[in-house]
N, C-alpha and C. Protein backbone atom coordinates (compact mmCIF):
# COMPACT_ATOMS: atom_id res chain seq x y z
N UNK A 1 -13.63 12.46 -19.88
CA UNK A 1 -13.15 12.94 -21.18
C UNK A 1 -14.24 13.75 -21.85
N UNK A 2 -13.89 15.35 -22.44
CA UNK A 2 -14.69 15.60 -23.49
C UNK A 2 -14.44 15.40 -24.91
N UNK A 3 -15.47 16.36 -25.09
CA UNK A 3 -15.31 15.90 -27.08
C UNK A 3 -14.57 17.31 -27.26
N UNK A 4 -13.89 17.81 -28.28
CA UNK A 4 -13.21 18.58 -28.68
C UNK A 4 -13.76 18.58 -30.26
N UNK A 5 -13.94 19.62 -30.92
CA UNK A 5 -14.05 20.01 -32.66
C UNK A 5 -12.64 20.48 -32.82
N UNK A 6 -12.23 19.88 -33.71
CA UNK A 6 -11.07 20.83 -34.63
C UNK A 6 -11.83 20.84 -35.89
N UNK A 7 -11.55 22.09 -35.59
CA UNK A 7 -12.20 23.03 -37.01
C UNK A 7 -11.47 23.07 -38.29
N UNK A 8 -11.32 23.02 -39.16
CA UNK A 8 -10.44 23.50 -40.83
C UNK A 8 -11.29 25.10 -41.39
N UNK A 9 -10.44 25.64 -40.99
CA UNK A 9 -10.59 26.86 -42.05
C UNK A 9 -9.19 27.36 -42.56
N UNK A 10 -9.87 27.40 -44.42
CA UNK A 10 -9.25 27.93 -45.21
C UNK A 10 -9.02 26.61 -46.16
N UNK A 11 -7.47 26.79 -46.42
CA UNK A 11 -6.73 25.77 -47.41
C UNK A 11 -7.00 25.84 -48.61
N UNK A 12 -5.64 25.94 -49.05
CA UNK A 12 -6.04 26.06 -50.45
C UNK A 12 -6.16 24.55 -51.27
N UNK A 13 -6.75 24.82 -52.59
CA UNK A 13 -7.02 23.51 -52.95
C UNK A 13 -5.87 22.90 -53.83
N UNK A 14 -5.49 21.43 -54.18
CA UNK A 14 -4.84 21.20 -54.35
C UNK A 14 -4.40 21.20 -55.82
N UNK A 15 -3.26 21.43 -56.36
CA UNK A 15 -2.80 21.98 -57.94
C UNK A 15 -2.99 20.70 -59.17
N UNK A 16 -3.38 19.54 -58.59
CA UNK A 16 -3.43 18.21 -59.21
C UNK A 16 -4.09 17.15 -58.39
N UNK A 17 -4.49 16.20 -58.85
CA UNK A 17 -4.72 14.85 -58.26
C UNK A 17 -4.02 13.96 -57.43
N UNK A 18 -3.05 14.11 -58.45
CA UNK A 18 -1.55 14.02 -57.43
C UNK A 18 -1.40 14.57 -56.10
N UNK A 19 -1.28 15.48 -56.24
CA UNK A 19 -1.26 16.66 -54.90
C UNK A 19 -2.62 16.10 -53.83
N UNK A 20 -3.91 16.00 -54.41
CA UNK A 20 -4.82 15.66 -53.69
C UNK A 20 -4.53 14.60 -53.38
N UNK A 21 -3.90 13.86 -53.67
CA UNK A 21 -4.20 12.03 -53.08
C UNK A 21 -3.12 12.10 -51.65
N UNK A 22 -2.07 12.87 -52.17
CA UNK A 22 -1.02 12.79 -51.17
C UNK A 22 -1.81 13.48 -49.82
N UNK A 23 -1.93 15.14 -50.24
CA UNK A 23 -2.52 15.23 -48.81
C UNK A 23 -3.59 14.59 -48.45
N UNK A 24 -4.64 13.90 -48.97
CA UNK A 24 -5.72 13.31 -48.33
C UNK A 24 -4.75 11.88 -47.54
N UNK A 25 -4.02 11.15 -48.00
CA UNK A 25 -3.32 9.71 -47.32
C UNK A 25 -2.38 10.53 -46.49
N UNK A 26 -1.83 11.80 -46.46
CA UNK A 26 -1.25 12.24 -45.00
C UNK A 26 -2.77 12.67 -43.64
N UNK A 27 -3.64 12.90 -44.33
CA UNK A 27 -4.83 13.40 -43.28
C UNK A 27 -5.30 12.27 -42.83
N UNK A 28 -5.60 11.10 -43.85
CA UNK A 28 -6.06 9.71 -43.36
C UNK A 28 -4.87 9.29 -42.08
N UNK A 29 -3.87 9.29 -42.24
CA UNK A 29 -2.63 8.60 -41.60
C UNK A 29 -2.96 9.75 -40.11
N UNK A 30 -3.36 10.29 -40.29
CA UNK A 30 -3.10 11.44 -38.88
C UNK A 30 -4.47 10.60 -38.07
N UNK A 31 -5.44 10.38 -39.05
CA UNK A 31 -6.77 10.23 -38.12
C UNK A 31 -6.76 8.99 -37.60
N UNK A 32 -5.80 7.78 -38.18
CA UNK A 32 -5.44 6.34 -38.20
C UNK A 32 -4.89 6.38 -37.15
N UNK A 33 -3.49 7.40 -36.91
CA UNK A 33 -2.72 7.58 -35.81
C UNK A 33 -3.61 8.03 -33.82
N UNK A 34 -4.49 8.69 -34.35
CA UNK A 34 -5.66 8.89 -33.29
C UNK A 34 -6.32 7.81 -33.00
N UNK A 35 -6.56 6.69 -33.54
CA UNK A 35 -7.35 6.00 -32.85
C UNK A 35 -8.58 6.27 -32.16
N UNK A 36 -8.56 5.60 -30.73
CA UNK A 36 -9.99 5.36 -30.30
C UNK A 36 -10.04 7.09 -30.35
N UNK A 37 -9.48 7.98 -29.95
CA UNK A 37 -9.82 9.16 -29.70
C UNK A 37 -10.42 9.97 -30.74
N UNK A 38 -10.84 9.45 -32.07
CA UNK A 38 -11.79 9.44 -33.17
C UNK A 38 -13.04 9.66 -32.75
N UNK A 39 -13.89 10.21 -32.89
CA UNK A 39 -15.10 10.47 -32.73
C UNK A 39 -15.87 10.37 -34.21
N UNK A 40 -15.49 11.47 -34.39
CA UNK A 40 -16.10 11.39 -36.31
C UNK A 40 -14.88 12.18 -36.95
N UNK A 41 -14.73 11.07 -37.84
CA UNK A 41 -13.05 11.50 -38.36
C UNK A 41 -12.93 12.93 -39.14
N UNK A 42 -14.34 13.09 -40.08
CA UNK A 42 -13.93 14.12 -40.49
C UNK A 42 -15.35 14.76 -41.30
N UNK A 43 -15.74 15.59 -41.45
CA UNK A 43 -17.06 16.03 -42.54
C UNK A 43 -16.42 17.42 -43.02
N UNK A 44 -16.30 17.54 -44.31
CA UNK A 44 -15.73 18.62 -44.99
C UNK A 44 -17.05 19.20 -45.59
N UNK A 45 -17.15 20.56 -45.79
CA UNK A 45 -17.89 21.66 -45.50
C UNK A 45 -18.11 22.33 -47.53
N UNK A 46 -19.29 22.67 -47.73
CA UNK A 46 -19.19 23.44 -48.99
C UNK A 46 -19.02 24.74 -48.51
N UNK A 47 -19.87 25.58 -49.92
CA UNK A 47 -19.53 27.03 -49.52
C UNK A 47 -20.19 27.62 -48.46
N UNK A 48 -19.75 28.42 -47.60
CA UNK A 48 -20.32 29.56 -46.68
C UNK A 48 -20.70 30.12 -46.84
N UNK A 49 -22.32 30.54 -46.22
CA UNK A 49 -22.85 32.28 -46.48
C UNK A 49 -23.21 32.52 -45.17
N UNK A 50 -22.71 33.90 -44.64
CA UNK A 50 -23.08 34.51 -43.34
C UNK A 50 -23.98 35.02 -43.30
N UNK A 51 -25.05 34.89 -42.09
CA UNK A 51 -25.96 35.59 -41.99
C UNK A 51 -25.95 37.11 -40.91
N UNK A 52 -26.59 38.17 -40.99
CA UNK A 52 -25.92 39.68 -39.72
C UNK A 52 -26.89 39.62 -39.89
N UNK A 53 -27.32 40.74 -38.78
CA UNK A 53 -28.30 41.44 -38.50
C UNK A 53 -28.68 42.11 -39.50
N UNK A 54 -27.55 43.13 -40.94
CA UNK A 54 -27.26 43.46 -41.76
C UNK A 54 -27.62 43.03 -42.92
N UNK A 55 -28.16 41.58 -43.14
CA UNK A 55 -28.27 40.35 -44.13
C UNK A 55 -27.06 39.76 -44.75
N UNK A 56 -27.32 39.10 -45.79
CA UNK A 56 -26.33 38.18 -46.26
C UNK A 56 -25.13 38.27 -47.26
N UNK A 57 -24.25 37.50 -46.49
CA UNK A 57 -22.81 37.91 -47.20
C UNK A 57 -22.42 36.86 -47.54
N UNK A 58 -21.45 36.89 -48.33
CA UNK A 58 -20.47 35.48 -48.90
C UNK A 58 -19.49 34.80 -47.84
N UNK A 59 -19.23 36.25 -46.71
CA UNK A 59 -18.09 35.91 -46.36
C UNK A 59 -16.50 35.80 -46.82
N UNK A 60 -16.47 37.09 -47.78
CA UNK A 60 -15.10 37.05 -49.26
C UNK A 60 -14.33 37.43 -47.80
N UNK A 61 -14.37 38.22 -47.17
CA UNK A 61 -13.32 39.21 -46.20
C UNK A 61 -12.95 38.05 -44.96
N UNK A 62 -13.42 36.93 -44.81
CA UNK A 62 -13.38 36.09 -43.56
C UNK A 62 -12.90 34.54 -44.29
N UNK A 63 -12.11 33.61 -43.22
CA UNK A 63 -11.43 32.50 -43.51
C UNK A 63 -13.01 31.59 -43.33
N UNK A 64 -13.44 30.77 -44.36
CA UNK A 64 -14.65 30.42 -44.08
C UNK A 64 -14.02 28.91 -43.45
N UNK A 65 -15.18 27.77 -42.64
CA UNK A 65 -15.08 27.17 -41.95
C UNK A 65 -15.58 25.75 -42.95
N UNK A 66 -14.47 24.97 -43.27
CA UNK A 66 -14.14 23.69 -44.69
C UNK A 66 -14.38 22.48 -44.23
N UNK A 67 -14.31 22.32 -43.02
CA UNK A 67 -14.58 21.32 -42.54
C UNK A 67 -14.44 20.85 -41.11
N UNK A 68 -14.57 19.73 -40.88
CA UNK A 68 -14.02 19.31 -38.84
C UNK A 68 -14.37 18.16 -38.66
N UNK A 69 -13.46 18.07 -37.40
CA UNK A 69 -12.95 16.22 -36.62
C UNK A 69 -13.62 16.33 -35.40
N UNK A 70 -14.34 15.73 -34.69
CA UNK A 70 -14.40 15.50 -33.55
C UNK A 70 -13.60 14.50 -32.79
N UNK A 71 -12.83 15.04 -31.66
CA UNK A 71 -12.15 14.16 -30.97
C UNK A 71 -12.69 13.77 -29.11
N UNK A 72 -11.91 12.78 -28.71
CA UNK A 72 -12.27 13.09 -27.43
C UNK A 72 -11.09 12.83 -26.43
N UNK A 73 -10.62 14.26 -25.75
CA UNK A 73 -9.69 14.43 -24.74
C UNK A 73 -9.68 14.80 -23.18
N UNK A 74 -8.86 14.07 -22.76
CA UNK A 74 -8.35 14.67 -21.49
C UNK A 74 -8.75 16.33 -21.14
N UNK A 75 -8.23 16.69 -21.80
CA UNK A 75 -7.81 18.16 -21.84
C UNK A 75 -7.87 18.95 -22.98
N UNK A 76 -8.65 20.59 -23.15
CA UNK A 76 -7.61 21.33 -24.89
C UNK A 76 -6.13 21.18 -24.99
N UNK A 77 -5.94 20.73 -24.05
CA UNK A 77 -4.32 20.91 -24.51
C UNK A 77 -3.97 19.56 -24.49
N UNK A 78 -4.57 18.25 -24.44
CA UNK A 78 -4.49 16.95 -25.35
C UNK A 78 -4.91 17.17 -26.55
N UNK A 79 -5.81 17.61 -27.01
CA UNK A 79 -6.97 18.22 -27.89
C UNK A 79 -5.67 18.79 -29.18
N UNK A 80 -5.24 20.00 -28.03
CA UNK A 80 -4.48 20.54 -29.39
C UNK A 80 -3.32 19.93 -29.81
N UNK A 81 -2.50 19.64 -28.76
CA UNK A 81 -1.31 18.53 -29.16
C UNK A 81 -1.85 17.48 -30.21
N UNK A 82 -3.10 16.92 -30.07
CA UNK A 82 -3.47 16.01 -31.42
C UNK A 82 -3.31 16.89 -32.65
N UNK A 83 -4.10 18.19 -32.72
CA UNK A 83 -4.29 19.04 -33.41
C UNK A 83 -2.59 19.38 -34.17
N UNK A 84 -2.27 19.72 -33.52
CA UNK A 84 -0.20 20.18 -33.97
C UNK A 84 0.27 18.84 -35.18
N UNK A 85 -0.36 17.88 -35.12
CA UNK A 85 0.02 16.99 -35.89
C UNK A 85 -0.53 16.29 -37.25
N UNK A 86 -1.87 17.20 -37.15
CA UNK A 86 -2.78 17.41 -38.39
C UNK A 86 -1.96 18.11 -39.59
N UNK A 87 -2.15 17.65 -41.21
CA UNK A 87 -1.06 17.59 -41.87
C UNK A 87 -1.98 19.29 -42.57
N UNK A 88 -3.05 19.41 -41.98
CA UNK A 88 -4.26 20.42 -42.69
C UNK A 88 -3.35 21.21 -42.69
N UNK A 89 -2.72 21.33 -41.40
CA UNK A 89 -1.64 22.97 -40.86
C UNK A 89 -1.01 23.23 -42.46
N UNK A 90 -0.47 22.35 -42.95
CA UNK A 90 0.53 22.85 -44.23
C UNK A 90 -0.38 23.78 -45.02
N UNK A 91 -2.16 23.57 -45.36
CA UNK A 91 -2.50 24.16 -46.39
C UNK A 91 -3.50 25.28 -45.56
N UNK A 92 -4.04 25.03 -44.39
CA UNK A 92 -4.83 26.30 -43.93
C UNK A 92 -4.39 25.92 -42.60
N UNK A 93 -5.03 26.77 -41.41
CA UNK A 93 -5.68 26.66 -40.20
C UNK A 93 -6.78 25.89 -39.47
N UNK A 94 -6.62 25.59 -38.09
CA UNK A 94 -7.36 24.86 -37.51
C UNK A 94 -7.93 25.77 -36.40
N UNK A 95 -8.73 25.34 -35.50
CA UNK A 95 -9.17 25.99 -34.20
C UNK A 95 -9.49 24.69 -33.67
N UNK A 96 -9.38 24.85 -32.20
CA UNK A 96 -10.03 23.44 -30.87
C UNK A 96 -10.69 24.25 -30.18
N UNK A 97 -11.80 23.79 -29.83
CA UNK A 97 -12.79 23.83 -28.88
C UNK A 97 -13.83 22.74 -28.44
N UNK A 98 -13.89 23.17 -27.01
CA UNK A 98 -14.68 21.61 -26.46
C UNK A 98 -15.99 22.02 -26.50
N UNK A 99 -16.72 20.94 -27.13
CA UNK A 99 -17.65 20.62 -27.47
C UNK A 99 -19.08 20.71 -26.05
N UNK A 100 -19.20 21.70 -25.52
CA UNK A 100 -20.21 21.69 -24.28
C UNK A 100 -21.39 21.32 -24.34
N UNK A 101 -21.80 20.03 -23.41
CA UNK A 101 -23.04 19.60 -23.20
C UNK A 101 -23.72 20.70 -22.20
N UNK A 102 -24.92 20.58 -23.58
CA UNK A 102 -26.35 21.56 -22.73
C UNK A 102 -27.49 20.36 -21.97
């Protein structure tokens, strides 16, 4: 088995407390539903600044990167099938990629 990152970029934030509690107990319930295949459930991300060759940007023109799960699968395509059921999809995007030991 490897480890897999699902990534969170974007999402918008939520219009109330209300709103926040709900989607945070649908994201909890997704990571509950994963089980052992939990790695580190989740570390959410502040603001982004890119660094270029060019120097430094905010990153206004690009979906910046909010947070991520580590999982551990069979396959990306166990990986992402976990991923399809993450409730994040409603408010931004995700990405999977396996995690390569150097």
């Amino acid at each position: 088995m490897s480890n897999y990152i699902i990534a969170y970029h974007g999402g918008k934030k939520p219009e109330g407390p209300e709103e926040g509690a709900a989607q945070m107990a649908k994201w909890k319930a997704w990571i509950d539903d994963l089980g052992d295949a939990v790695v580190n459930p989740g570390t959410p991300l502040g603001k982004s600044m890119f660094l270029t060759a060019d120097g430094l940007s905010d990153g206004a023109e690009l979906t910046p990167l909010t947070g991520f799960s580590v999982v551990k699968a069979d396959s990306v395509e166990a990986a992402l099938e976990m991923a399809t059921l993450c409730p994040f999809l409603e408010i931004g995007t995700l990405e999977v990629a396996e995690m390569m030991e150097m």
